[in-house]
Protein backbone atom coordinates (compact mmCIF):
# COMPACT_ATOMS: atom_id res chain seq x y z
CA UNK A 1 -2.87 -6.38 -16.75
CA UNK A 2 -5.45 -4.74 -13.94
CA UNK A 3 -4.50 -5.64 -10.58
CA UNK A 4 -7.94 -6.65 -9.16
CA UNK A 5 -7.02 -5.14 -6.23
CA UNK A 6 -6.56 -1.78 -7.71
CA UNK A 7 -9.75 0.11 -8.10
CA UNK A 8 -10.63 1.79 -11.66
CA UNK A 9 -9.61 5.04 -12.37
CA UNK A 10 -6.64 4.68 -10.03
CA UNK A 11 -3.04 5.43 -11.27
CA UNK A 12 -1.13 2.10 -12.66
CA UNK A 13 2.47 1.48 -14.06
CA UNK A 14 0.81 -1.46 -16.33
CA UNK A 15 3.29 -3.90 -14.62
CA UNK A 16 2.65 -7.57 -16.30
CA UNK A 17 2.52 -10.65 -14.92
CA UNK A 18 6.27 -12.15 -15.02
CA UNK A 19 8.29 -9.27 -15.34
CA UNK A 20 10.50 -8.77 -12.43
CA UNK A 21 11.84 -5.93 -10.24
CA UNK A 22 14.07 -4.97 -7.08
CA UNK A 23 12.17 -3.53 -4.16
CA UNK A 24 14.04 -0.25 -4.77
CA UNK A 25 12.53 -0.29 -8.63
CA UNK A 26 8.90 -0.82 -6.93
CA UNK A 27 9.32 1.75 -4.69
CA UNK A 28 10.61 4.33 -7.28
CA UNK A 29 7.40 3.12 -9.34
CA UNK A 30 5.28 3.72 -6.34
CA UNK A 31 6.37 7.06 -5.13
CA UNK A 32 7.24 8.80 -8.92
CA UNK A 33 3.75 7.47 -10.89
CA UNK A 34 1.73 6.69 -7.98
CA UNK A 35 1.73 2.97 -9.14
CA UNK A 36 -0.93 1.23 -7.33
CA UNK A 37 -0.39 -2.62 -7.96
CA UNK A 38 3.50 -1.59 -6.97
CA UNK A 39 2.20 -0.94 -3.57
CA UNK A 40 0.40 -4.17 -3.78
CA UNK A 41 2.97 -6.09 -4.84
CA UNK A 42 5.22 -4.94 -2.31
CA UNK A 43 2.46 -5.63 0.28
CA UNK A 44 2.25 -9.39 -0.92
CA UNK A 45 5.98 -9.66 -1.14
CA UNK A 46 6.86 -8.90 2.38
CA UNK A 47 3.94 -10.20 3.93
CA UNK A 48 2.10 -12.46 1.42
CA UNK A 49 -1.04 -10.49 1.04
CA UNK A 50 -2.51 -7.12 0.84
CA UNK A 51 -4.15 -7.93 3.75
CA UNK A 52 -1.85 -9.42 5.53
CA UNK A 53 0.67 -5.96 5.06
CA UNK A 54 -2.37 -4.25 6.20
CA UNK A 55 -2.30 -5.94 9.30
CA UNK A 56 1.28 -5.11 9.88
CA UNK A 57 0.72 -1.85 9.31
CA UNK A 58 -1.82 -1.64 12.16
CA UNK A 59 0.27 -2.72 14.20
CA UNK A 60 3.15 -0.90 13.50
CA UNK A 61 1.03 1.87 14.16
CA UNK A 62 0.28 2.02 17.29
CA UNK A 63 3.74 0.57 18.34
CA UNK A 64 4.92 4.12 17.29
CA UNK A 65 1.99 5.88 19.05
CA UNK A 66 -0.70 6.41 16.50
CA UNK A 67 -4.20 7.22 17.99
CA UNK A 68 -6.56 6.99 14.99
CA UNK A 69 -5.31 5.42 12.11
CA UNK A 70 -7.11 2.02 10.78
CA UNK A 71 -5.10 1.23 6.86
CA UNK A 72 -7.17 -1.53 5.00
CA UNK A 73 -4.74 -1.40 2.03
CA UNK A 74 -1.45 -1.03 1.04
CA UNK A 75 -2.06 1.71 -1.58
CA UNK A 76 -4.36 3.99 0.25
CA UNK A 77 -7.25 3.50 -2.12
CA UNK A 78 -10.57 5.23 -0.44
CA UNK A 79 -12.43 3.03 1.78
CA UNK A 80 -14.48 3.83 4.97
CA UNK A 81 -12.41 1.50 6.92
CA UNK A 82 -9.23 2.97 5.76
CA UNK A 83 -8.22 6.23 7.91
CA UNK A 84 -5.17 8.61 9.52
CA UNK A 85 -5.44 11.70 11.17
CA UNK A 86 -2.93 14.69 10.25
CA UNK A 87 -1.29 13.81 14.25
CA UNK A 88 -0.98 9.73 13.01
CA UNK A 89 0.98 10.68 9.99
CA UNK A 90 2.78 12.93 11.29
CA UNK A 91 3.91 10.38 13.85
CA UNK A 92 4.26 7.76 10.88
């Protein structure tokens, strides 16, 4: 099943609807096969939406000093609006 969030083309684990996993299963998902919908998933499970984890992330941001980073989704999927600078990550 395609997560609509999860753009075409983009790397997916094929995770159904109903299975279950830990947080430390998503994660390995996420960071080994560059599993999109795990890093949506995640994003709705801590903070109910994609969105929502996006906002979070904003903020966490520039609690920790980030200068010019705006993050739109929880995967990193391209968007205009979505955007770090080699000094933000390094920070993050």
């Amino acid at each position: 099943m395609r997560d609509k969030n999860v753009k075409s083309g983009y790397t997916i684990a094929d995770i159904q609807e109903g299975e279950t996993f830990t947080v430390k299963e998503l994660l390995n998902v996420l960071m080994l096969q560059s599993a999109n919908e795990a890093a949506n998933i995640l994003a709705e499970h801590i903070s109910g939406s994609t969105e929502g984890f996006s906002k979070l992330m904003n903020q966490k941001a520039k609690e920790i000093g980030c200068l010019d980073s705006n993050f739109v989704n929880a995967n990193g999927a391209h968007s205009e609006e979505h955007y770090s600078t080699a000094y933000d990550l390094a920070m993050i």
